[in-house]
Protein backbone atom coordinates (compact mmCIF):
# COMPACT_ATOMS: atom_id res chain seq x y z
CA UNK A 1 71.59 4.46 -18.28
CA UNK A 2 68.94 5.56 -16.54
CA UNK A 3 69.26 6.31 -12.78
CA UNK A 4 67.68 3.78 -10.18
CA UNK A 5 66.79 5.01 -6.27
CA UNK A 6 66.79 3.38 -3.55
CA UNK A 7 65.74 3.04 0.02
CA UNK A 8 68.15 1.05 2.58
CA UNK A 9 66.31 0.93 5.51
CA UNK A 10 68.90 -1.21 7.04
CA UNK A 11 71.76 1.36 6.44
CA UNK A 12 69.58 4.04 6.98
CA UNK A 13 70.09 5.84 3.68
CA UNK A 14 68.70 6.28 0.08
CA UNK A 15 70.68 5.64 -2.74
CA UNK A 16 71.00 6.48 -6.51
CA UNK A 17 73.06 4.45 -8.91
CA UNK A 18 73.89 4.45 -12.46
CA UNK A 19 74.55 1.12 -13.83
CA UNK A 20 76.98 -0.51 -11.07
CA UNK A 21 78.33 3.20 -10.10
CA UNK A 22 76.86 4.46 -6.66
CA UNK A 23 76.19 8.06 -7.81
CA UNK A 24 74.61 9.94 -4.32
CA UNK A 25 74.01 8.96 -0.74
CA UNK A 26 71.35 10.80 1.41
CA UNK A 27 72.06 9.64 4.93
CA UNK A 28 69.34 9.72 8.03
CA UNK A 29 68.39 9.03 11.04
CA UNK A 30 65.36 8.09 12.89
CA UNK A 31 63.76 9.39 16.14
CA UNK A 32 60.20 8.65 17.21
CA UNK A 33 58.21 10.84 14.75
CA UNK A 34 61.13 12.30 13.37
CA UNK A 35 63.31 11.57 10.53
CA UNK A 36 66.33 13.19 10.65
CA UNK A 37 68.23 13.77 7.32
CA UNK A 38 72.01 14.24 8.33
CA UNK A 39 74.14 13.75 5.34
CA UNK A 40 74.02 14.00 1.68
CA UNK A 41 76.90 12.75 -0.52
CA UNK A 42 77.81 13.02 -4.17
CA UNK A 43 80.88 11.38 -6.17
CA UNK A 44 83.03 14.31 -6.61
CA UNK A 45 83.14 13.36 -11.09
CA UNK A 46 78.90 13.62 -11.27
CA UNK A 47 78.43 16.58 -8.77
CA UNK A 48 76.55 19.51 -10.74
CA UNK A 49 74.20 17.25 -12.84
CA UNK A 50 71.07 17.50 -10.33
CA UNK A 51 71.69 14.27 -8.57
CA UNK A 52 71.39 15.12 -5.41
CA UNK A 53 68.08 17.23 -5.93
CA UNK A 54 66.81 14.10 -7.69
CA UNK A 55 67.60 11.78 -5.06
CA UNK A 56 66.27 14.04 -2.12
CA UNK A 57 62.67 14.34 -4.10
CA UNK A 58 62.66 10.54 -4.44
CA UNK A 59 63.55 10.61 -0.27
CA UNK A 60 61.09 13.03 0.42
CA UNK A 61 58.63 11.10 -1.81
CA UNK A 62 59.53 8.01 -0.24
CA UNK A 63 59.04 9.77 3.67
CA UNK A 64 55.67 11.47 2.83
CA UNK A 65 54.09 8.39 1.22
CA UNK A 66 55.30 5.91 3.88
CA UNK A 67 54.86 7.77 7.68
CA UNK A 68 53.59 10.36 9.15
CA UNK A 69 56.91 11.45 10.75
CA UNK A 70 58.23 15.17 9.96
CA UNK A 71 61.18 15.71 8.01
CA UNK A 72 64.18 17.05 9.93
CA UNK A 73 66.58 18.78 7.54
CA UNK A 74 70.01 18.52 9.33
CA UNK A 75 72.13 18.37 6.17
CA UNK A 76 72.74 21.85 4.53
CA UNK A 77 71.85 20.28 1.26
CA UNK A 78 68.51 18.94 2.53
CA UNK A 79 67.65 22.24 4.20
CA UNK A 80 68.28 24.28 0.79
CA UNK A 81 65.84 22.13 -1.04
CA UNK A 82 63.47 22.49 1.56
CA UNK A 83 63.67 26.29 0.74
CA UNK A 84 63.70 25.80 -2.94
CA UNK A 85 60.14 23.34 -2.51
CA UNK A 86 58.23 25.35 0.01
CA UNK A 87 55.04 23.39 -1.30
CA UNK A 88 56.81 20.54 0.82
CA UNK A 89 56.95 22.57 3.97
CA UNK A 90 54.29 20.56 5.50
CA UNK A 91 56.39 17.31 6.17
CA UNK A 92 59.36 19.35 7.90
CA UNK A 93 59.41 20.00 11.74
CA UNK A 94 62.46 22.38 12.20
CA UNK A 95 61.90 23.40 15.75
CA UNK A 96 63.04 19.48 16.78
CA UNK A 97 65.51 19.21 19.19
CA UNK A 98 68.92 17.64 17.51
């Protein structure tokens, strides 16, 4: 099955499921301008398989396509793929004040 993403603006998260199995959770919250990305989340049996890095793209995809707010990597994860995609460095705003 092929994987389907999500956003869930009410719950404040993006999603990525496989069939009927919710596969990763990337958490956030909002600030004026700011879009703070706090947690991400992987079931423990599909950790390892890119998931994560998938879903965070589609996020960041998602972010840059639909605001103008910065990016505010607060989740290890999310700050790791930041440094792995340095072409993306232009929607992040590290120097925000948590």
């Amino acid at each position: 099955m092929a994987p389907d993403f999500a956003h869930e603006p009410d719950a404040r998260r993006y999603t990525l499921r496989i069939g009927d199995e919710l596969v990763c959770v990337a958490d956030y919250s909002e600030r004026p301008g700011q879009i703070y990305f706090t947690h991400t989340y992987t079931s423990p049996a599909r950790r390892g398989h890119g998931h994560a890095a998938s879903l965070i793209e589609f996020a960041v995809n998602d972010v840059a396509s639909r605001t103008t707010d910065r990016i505010v990597p607060v989740c290890s994860f999310v700050v790791d793929w930041f440094d792995s995609h340095p072409e993306r460095a232009d929607l992040l705003r590290r120097d925000a004040k948590a």
